[in-house]
PDB file of N, CA and C in Angstrom:
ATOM      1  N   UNK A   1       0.825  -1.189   0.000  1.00  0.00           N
ATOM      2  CA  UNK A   1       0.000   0.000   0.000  1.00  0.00           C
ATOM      3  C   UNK A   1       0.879   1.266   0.000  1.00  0.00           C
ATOM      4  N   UNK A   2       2.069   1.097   0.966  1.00  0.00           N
ATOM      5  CA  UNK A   2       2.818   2.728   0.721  1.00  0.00           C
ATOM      6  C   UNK A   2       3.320   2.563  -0.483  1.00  0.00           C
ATOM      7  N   UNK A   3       3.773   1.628  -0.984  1.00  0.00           N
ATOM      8  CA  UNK A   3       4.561   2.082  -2.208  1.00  0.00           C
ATOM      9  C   UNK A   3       3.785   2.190  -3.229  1.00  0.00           C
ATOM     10  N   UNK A   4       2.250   1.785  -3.325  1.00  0.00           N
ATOM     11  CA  UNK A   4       1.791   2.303  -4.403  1.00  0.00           C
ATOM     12  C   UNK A   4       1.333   3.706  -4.211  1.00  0.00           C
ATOM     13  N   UNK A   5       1.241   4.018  -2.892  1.00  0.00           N
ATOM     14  CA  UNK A   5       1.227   5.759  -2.143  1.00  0.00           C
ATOM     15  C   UNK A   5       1.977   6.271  -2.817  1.00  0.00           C
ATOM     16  N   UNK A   6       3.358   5.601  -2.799  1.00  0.00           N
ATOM     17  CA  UNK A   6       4.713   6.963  -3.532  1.00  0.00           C
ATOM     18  C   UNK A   6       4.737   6.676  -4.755  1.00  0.00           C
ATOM     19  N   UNK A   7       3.907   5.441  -5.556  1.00  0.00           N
ATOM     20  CA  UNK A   7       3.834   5.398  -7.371  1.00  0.00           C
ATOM     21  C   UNK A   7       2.949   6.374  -7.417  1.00  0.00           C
ATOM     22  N   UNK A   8       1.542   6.255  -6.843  1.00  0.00           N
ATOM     23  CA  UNK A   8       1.069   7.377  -7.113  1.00  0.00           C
ATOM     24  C   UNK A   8       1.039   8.847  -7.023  1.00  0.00           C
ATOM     25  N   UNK A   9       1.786   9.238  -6.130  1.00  0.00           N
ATOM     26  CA  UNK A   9       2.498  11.218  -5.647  1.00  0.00           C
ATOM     27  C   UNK A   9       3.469  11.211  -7.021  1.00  0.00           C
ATOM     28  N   UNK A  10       4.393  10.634  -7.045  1.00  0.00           N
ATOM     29  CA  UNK A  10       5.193  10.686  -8.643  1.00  0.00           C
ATOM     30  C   UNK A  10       4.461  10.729  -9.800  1.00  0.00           C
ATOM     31  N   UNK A  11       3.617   9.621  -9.904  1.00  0.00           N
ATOM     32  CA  UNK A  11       2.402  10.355 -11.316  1.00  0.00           C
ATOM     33  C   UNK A  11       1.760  11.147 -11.477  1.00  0.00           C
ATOM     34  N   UNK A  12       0.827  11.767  -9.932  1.00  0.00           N
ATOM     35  CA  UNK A  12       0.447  12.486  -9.894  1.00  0.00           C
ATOM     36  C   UNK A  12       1.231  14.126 -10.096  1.00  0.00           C
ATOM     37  N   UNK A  13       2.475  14.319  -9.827  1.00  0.00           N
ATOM     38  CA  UNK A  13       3.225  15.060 -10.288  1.00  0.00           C
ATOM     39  C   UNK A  13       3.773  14.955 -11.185  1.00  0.00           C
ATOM     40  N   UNK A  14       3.814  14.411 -11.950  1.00  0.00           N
ATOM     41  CA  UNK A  14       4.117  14.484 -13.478  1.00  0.00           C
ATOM     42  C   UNK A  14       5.436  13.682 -14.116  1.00  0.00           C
ATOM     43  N   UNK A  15       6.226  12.351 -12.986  1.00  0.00           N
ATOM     44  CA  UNK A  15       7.116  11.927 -13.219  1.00  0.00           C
ATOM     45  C   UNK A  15       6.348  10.834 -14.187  1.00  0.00           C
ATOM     46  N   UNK A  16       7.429  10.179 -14.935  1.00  0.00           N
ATOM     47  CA  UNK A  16       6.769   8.823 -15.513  1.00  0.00           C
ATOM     48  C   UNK A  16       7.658   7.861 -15.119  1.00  0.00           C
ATOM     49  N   UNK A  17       7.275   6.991 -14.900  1.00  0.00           N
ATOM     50  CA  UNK A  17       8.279   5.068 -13.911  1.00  0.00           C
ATOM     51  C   UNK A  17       8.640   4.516 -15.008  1.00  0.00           C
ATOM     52  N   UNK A  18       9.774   4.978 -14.522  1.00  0.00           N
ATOM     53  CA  UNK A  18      10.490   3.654 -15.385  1.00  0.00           C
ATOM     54  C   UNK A  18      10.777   2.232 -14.913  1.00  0.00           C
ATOM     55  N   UNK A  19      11.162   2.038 -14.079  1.00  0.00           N
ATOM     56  CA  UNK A  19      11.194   0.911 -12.973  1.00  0.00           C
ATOM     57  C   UNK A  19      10.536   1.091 -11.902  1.00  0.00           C
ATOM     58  N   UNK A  20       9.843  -0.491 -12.134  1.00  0.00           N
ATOM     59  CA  UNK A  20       9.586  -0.720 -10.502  1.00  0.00           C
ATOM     60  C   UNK A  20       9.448  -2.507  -9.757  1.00  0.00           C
ATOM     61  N   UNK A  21       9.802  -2.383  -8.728  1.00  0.00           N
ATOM     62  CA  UNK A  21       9.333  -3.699  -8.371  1.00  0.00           C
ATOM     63  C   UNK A  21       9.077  -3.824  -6.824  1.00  0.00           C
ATOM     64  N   UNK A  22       7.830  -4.209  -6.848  1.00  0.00           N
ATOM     65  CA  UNK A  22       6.747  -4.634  -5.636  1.00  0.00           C
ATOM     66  C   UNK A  22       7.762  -5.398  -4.584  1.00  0.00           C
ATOM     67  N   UNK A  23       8.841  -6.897  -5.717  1.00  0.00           N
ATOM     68  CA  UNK A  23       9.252  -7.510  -4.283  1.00  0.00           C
ATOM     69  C   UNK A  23      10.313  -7.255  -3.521  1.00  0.00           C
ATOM     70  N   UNK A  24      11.391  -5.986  -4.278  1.00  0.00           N
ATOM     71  CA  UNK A  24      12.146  -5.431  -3.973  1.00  0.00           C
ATOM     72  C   UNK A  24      11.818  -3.950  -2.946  1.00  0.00           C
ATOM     73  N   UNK A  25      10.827  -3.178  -3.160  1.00  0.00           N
ATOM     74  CA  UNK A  25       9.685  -2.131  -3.042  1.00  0.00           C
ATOM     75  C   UNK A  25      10.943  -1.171  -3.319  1.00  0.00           C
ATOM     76  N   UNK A  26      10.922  -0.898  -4.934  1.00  0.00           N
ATOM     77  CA  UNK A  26      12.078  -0.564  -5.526  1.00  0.00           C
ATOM     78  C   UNK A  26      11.125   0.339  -6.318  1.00  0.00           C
ATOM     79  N   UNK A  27      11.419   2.107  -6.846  1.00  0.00           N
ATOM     80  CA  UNK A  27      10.903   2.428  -8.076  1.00  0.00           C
ATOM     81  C   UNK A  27      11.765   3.129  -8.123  1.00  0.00           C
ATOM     82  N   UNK A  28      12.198   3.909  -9.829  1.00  0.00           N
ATOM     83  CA  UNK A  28      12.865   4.755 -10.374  1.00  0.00           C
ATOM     84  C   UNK A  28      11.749   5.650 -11.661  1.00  0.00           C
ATOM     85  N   UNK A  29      11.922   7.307 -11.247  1.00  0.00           N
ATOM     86  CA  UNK A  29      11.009   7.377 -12.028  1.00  0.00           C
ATOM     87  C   UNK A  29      11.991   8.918 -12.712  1.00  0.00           C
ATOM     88  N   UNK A  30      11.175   9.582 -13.297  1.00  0.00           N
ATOM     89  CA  UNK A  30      11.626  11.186 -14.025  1.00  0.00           C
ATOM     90  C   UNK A  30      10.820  11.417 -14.601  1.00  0.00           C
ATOM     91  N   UNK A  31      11.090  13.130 -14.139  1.00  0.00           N
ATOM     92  CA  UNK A  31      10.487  13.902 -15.128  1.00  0.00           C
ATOM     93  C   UNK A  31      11.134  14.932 -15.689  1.00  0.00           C
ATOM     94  N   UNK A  32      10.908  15.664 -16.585  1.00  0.00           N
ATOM     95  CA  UNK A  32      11.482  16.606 -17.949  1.00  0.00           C
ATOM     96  C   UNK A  32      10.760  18.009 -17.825  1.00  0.00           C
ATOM     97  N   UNK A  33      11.620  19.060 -17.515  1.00  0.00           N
ATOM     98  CA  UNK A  33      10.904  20.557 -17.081  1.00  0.00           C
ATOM     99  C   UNK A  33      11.801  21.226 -18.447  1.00  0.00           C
ATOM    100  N   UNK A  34      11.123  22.343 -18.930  1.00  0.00           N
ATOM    101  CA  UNK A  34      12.128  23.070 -19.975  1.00  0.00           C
ATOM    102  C   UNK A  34      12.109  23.663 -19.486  1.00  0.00           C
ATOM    103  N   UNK A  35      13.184  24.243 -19.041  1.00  0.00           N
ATOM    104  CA  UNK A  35      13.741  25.607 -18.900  1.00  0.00           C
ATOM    105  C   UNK A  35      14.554  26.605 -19.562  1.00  0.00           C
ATOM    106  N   UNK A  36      14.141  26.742 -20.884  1.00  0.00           N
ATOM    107  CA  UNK A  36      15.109  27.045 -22.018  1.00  0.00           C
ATOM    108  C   UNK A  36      14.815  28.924 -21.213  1.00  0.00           C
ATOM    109  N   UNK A  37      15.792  29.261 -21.962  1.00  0.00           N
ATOM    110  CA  UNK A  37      14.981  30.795 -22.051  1.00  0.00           C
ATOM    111  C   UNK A  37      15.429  31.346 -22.993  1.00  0.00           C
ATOM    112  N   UNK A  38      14.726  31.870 -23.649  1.00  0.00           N
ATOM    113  CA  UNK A  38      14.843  32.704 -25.134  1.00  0.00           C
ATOM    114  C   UNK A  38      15.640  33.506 -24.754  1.00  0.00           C
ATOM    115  N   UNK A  39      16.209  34.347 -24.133  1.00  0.00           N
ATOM    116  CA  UNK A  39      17.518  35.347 -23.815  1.00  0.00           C
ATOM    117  C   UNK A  39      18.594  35.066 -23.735  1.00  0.00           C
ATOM    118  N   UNK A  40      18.327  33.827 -22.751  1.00  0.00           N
ATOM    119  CA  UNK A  40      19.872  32.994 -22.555  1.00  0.00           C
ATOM    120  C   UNK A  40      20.487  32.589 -24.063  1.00  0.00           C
ATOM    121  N   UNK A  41      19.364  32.051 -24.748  1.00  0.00           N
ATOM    122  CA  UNK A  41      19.740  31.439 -26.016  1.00  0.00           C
ATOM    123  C   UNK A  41      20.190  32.186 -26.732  1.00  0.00           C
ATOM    124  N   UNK A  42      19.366  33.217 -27.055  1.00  0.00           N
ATOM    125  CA  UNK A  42      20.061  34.680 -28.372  1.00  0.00           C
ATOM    126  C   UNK A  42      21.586  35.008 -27.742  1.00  0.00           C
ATOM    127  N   UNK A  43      21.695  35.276 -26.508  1.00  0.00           N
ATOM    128  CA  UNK A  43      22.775  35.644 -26.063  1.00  0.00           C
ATOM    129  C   UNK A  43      23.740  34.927 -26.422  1.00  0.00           C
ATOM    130  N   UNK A  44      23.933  33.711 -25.791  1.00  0.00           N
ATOM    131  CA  UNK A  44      24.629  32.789 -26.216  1.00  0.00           C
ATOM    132  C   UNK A  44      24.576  32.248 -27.816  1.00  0.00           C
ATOM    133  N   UNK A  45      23.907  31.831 -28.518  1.00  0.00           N
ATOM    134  CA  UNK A  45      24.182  32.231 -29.579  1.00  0.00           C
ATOM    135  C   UNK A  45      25.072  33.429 -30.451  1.00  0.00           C
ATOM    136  N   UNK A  46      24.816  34.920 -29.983  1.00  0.00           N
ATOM    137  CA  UNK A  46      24.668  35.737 -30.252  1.00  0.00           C
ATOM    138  C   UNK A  46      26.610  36.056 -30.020  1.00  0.00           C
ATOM    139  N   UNK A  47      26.895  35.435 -28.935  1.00  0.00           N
ATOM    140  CA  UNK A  47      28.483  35.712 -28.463  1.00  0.00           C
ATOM    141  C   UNK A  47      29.173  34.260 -28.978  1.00  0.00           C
ATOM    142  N   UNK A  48      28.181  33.363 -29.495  1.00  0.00           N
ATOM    143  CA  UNK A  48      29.272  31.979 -29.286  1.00  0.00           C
ATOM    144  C   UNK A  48      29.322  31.072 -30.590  1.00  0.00           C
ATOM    145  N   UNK A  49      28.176  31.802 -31.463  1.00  0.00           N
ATOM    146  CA  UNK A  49      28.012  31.309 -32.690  1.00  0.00           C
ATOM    147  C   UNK A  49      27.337  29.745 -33.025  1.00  0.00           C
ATOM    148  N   UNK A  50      28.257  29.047 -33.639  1.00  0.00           N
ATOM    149  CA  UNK A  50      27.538  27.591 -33.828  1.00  0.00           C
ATOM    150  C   UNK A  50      28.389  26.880 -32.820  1.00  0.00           C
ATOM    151  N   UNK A  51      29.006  27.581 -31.600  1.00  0.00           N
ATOM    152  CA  UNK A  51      29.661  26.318 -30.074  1.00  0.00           C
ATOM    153  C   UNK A  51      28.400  26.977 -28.916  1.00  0.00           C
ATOM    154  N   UNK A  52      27.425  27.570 -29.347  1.00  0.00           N
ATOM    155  CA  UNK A  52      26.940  28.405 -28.281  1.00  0.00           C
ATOM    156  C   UNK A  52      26.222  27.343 -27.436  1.00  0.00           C
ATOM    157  N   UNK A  53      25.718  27.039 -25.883  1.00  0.00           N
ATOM    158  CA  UNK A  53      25.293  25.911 -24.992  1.00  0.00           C
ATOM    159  C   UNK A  53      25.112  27.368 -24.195  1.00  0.00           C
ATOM    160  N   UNK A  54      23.219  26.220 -23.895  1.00  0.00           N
ATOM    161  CA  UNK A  54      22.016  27.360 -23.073  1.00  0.00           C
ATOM    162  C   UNK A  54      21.989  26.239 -22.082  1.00  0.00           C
ATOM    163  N   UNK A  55      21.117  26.580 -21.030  1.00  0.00           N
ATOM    164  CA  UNK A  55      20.315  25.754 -20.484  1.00  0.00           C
ATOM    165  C   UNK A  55      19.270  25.349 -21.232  1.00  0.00           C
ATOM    166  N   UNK A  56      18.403  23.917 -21.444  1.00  0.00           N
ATOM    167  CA  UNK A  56      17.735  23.891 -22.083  1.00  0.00           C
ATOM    168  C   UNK A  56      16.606  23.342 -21.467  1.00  0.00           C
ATOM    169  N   UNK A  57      16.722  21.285 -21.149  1.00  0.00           N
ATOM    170  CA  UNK A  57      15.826  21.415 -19.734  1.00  0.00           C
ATOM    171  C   UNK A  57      16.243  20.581 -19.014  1.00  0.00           C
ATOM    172  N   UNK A  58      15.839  20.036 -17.950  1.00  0.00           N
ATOM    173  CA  UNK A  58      16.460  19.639 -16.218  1.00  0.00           C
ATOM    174  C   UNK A  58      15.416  18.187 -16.012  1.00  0.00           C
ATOM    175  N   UNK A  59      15.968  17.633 -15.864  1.00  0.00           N
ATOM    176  CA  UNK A  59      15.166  15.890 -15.590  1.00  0.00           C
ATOM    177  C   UNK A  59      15.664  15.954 -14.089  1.00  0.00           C
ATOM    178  N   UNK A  60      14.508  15.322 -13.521  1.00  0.00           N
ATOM    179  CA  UNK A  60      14.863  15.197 -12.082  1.00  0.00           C
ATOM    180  C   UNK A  60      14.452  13.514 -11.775  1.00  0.00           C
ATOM    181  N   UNK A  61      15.273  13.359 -11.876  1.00  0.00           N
ATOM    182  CA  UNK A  61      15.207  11.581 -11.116  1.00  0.00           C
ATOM    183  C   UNK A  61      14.933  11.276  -9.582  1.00  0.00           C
ATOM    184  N   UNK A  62      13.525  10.205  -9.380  1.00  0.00           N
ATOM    185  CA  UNK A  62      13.095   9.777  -7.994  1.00  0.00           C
ATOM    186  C   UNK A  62      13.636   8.562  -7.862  1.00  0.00           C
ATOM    187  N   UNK A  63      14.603   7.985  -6.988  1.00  0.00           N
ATOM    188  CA  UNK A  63      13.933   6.516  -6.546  1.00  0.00           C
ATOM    189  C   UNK A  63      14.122   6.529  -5.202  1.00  0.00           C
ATOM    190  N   UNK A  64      12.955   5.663  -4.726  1.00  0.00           N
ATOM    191  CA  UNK A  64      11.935   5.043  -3.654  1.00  0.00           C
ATOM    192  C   UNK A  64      12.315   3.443  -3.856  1.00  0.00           C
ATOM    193  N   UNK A  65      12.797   3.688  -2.044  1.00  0.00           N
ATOM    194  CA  UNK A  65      12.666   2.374  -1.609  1.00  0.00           C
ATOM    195  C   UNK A  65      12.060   2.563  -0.285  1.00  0.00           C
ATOM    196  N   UNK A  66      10.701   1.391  -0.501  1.00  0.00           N
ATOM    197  CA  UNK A  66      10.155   0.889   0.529  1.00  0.00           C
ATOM    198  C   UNK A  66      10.157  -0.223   0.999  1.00  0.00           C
ATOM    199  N   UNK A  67      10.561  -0.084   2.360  1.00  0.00           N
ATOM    200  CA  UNK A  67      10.368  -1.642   3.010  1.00  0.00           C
ATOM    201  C   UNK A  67      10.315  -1.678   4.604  1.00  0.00           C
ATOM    202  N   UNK A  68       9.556  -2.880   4.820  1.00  0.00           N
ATOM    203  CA  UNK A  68       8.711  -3.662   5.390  1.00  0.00           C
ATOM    204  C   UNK A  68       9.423  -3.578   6.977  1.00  0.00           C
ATOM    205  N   UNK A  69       8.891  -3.155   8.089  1.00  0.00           N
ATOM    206  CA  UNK A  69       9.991  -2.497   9.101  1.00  0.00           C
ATOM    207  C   UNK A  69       8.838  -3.289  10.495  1.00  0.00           C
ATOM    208  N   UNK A  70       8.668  -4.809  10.384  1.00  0.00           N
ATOM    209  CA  UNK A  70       7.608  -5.213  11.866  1.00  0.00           C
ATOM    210  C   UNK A  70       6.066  -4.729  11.118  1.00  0.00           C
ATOM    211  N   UNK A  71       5.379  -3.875  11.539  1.00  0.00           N
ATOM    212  CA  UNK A  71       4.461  -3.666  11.526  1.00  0.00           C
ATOM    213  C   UNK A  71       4.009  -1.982  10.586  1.00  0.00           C
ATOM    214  N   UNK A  72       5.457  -1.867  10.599  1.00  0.00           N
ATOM    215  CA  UNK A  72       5.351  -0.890  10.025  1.00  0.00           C
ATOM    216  C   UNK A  72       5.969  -0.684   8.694  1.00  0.00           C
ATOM    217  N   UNK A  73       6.320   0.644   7.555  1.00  0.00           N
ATOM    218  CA  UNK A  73       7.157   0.523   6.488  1.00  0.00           C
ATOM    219  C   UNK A  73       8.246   1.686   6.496  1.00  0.00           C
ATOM    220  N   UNK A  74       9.167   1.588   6.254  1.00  0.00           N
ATOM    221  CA  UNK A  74      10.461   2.744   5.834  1.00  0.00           C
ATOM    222  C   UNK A  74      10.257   2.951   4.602  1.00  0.00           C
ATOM    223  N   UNK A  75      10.082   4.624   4.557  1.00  0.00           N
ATOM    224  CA  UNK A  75      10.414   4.848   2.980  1.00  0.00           C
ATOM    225  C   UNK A  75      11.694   5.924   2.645  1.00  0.00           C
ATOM    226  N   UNK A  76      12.207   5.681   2.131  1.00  0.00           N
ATOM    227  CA  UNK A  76      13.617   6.210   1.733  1.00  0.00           C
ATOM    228  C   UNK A  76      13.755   6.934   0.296  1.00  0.00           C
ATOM    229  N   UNK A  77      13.914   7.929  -0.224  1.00  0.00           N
ATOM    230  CA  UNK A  77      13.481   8.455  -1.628  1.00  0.00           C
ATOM    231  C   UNK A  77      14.675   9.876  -1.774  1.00  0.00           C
ATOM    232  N   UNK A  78      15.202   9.503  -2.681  1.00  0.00           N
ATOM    233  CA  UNK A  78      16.077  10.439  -3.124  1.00  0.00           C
ATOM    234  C   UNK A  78      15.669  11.066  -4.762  1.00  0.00           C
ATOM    235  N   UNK A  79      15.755  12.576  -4.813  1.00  0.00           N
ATOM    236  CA  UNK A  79      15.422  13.097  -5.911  1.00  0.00           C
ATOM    237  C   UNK A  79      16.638  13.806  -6.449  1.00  0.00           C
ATOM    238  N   UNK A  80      17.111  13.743  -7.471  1.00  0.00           N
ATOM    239  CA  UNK A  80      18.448  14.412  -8.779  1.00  0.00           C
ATOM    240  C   UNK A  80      17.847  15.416  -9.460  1.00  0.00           C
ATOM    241  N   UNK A  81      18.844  16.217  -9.695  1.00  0.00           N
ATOM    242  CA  UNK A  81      18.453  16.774 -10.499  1.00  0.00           C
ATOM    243  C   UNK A  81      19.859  16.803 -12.061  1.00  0.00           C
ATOM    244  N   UNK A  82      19.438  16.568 -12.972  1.00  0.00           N
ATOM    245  CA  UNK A  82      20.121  17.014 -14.262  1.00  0.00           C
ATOM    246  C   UNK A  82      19.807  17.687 -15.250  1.00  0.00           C
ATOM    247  N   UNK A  83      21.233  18.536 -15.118  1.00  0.00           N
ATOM    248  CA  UNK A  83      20.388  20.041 -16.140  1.00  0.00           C
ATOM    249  C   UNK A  83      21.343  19.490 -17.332  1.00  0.00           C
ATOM    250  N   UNK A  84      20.378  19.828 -18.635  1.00  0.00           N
ATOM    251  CA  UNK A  84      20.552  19.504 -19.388  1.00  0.00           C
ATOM    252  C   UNK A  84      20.716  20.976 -20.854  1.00  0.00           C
ATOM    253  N   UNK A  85      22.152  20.499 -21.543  1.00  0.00           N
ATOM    254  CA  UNK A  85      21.958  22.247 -22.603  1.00  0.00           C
ATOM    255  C   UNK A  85      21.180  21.532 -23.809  1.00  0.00           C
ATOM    256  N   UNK A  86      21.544  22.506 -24.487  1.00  0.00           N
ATOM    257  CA  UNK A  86      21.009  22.633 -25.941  1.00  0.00           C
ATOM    258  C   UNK A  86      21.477  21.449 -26.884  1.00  0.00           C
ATOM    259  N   UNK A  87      22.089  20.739 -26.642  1.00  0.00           N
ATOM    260  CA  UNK A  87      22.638  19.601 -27.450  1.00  0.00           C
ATOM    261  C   UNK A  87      22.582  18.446 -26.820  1.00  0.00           C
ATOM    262  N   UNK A  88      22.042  18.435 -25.671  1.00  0.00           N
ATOM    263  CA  UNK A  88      21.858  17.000 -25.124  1.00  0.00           C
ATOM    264  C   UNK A  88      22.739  16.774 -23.647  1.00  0.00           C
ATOM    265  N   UNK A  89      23.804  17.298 -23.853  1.00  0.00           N
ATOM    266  CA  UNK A  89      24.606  17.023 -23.049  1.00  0.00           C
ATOM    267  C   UNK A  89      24.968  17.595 -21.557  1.00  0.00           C
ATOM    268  N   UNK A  90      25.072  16.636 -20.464  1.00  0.00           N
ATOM    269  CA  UNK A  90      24.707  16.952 -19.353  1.00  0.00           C
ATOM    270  C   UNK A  90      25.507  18.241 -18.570  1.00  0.00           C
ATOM    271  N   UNK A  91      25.277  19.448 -18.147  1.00  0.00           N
ATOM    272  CA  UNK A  91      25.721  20.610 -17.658  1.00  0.00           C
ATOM    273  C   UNK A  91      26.198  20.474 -16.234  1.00  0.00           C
ATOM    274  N   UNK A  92      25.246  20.016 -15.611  1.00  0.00           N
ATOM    275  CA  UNK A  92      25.143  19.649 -14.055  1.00  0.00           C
ATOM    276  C   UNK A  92      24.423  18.315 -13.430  1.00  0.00           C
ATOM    277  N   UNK A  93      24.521  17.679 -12.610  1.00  0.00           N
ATOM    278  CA  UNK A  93      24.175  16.982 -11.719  1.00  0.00           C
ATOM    279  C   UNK A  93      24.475  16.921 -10.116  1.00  0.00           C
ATOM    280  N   UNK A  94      22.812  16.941  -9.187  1.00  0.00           N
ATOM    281  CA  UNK A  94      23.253  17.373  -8.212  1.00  0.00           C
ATOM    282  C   UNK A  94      21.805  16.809  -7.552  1.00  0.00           C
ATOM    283  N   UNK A  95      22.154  16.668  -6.145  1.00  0.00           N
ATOM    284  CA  UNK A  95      20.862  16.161  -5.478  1.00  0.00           C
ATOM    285  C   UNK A  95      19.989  17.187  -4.966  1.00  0.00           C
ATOM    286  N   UNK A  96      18.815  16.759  -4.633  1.00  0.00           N
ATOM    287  CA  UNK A  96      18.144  18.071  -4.152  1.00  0.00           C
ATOM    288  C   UNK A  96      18.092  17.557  -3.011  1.00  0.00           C
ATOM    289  N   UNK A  97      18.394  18.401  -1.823  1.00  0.00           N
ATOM    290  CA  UNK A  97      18.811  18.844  -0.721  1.00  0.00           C
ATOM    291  C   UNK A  97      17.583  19.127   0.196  1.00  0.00           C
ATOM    292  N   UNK A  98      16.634  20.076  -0.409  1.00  0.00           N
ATOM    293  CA  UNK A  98      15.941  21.277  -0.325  1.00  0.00           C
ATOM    294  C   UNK A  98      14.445  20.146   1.187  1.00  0.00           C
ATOM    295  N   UNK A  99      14.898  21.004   2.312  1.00  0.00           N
ATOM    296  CA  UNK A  99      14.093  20.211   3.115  1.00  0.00           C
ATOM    297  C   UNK A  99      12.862  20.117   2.952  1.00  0.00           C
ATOM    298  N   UNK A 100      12.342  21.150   2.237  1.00  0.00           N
ATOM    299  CA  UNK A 100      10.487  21.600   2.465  1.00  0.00           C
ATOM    300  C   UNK A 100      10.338  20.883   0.707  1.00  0.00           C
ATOM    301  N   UNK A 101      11.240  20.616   0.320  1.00  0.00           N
ATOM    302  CA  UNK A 101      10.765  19.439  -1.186  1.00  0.00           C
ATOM    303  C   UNK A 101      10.352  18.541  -0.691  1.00  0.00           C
ATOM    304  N   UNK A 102      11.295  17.741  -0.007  1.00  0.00           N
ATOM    305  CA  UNK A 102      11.153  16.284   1.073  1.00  0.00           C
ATOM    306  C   UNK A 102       9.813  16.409   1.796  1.00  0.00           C
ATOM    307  N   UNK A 103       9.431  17.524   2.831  1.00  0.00           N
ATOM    308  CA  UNK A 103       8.652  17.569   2.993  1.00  0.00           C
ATOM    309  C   UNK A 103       7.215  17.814   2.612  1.00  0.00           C
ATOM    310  N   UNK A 104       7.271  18.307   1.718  1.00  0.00           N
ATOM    311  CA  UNK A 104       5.328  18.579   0.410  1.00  0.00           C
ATOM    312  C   UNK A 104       5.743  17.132   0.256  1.00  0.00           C
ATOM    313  N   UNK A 105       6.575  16.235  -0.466  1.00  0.00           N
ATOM    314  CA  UNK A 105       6.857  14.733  -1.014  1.00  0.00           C
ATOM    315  C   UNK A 105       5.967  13.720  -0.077  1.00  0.00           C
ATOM    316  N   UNK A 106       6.814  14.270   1.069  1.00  0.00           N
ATOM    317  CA  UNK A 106       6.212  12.768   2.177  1.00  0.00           C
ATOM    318  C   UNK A 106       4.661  13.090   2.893  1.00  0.00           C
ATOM    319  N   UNK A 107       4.225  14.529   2.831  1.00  0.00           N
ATOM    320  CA  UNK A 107       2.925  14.806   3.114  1.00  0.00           C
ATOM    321  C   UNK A 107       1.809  14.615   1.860  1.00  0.00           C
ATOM    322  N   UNK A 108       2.130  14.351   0.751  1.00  0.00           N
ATOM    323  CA  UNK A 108       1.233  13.599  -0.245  1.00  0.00           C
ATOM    324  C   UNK A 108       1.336  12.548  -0.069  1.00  0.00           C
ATOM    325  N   UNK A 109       2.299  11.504   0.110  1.00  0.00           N
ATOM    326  CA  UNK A 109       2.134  10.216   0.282  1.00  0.00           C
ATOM    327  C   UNK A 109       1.733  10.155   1.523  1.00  0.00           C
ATOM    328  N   UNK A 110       1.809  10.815   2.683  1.00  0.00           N
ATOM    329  CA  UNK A 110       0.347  10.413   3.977  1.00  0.00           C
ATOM    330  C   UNK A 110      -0.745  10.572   3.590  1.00  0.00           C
ATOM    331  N   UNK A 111      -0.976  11.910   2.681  1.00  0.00           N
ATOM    332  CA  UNK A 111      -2.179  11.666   2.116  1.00  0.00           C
ATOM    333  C   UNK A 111      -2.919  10.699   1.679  1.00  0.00           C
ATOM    334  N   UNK A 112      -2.097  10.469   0.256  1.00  0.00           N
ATOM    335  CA  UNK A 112      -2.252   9.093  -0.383  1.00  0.00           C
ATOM    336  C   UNK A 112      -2.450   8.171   0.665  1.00  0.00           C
ATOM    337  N   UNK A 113      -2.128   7.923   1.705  1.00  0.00           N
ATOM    338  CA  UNK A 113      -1.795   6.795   1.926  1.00  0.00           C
ATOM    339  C   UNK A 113      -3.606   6.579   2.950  1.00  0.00           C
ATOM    340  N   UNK A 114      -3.633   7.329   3.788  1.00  0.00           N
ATOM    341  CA  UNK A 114      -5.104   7.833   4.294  1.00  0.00           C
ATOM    342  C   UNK A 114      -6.189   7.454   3.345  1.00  0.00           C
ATOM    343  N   UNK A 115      -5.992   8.157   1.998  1.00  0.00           N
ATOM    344  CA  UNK A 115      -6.943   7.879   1.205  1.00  0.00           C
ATOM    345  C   UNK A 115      -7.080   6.452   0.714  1.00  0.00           C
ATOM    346  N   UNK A 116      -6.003   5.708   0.460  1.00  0.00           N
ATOM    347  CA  UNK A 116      -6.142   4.000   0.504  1.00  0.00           C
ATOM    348  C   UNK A 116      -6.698   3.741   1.616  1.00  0.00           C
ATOM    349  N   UNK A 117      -6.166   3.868   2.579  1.00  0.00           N
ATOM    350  CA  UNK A 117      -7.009   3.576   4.040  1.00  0.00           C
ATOM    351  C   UNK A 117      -8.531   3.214   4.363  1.00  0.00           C
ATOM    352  N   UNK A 118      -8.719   4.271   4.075  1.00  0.00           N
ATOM    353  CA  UNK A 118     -10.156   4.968   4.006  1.00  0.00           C
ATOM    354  C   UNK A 118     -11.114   4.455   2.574  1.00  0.00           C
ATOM    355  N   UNK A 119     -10.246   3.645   1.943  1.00  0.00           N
ATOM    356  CA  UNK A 119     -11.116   3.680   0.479  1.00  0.00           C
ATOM    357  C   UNK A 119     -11.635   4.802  -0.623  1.00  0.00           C
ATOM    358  N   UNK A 120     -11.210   6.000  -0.252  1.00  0.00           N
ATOM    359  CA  UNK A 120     -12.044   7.199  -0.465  1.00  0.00           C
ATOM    360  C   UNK A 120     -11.709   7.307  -2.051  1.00  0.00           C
TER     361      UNK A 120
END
């Protein structure tokens, strides 16, 4: 039940799963934000010609592991981020840190998880 809690907060936000498995309580998921910006680009273009590299857009990778703790479950979930330029190629990689992310994250999956509960 939690881990289909945290499949569902990831879809519901807009990641798509790529992996998952129930007997491991294993998922890997991402999603794709553009963040191009038309200024950055002319600019860079504009100073760098045909070597010019923008930001273009940023995939943020989830995986969730849940498991089985007595009576209760541990969930463990780390989110990436990779920014990505204009040609594909990776700029940055870096974890997100950010406490109050973690936290909106794990207060949808209580949600979720209530709402299985409850049947609602």
């Amino acid at each position: 039940m939690v881990l289909k809690a945290v499949l569902n907060v990831l879809q519901d936000d807009g990641y798509i799963v790529k992996n998952a498995s129930a007997e491991l309580g294993l998922l890997n998921a991402a999603k794709e934000i553009n963040v191009e910006q038309a200024g950055e680009a002319f600019w860079s273009t504009f100073w760098h010609g045909a070597n010019a590299r923008w930001k273009k857009n940023s995939i943020i990778e989830a995986t969730a592991n849940v498991t089985e703790f007595g009576a209760e479950c541990r969930v463990r979930v780390n989110f990436q981020v990779k920014m990505m330029d204009n040609r594909g190629a990776v700029m940055d990689v870096r974890q997100i840190e950010d406490q109050e992310f973690y936290q909106d994250f794990f207060a949808k999956v209580d949600k979720g998880i209530f709402i299985q509960k409850e049947k609602l």
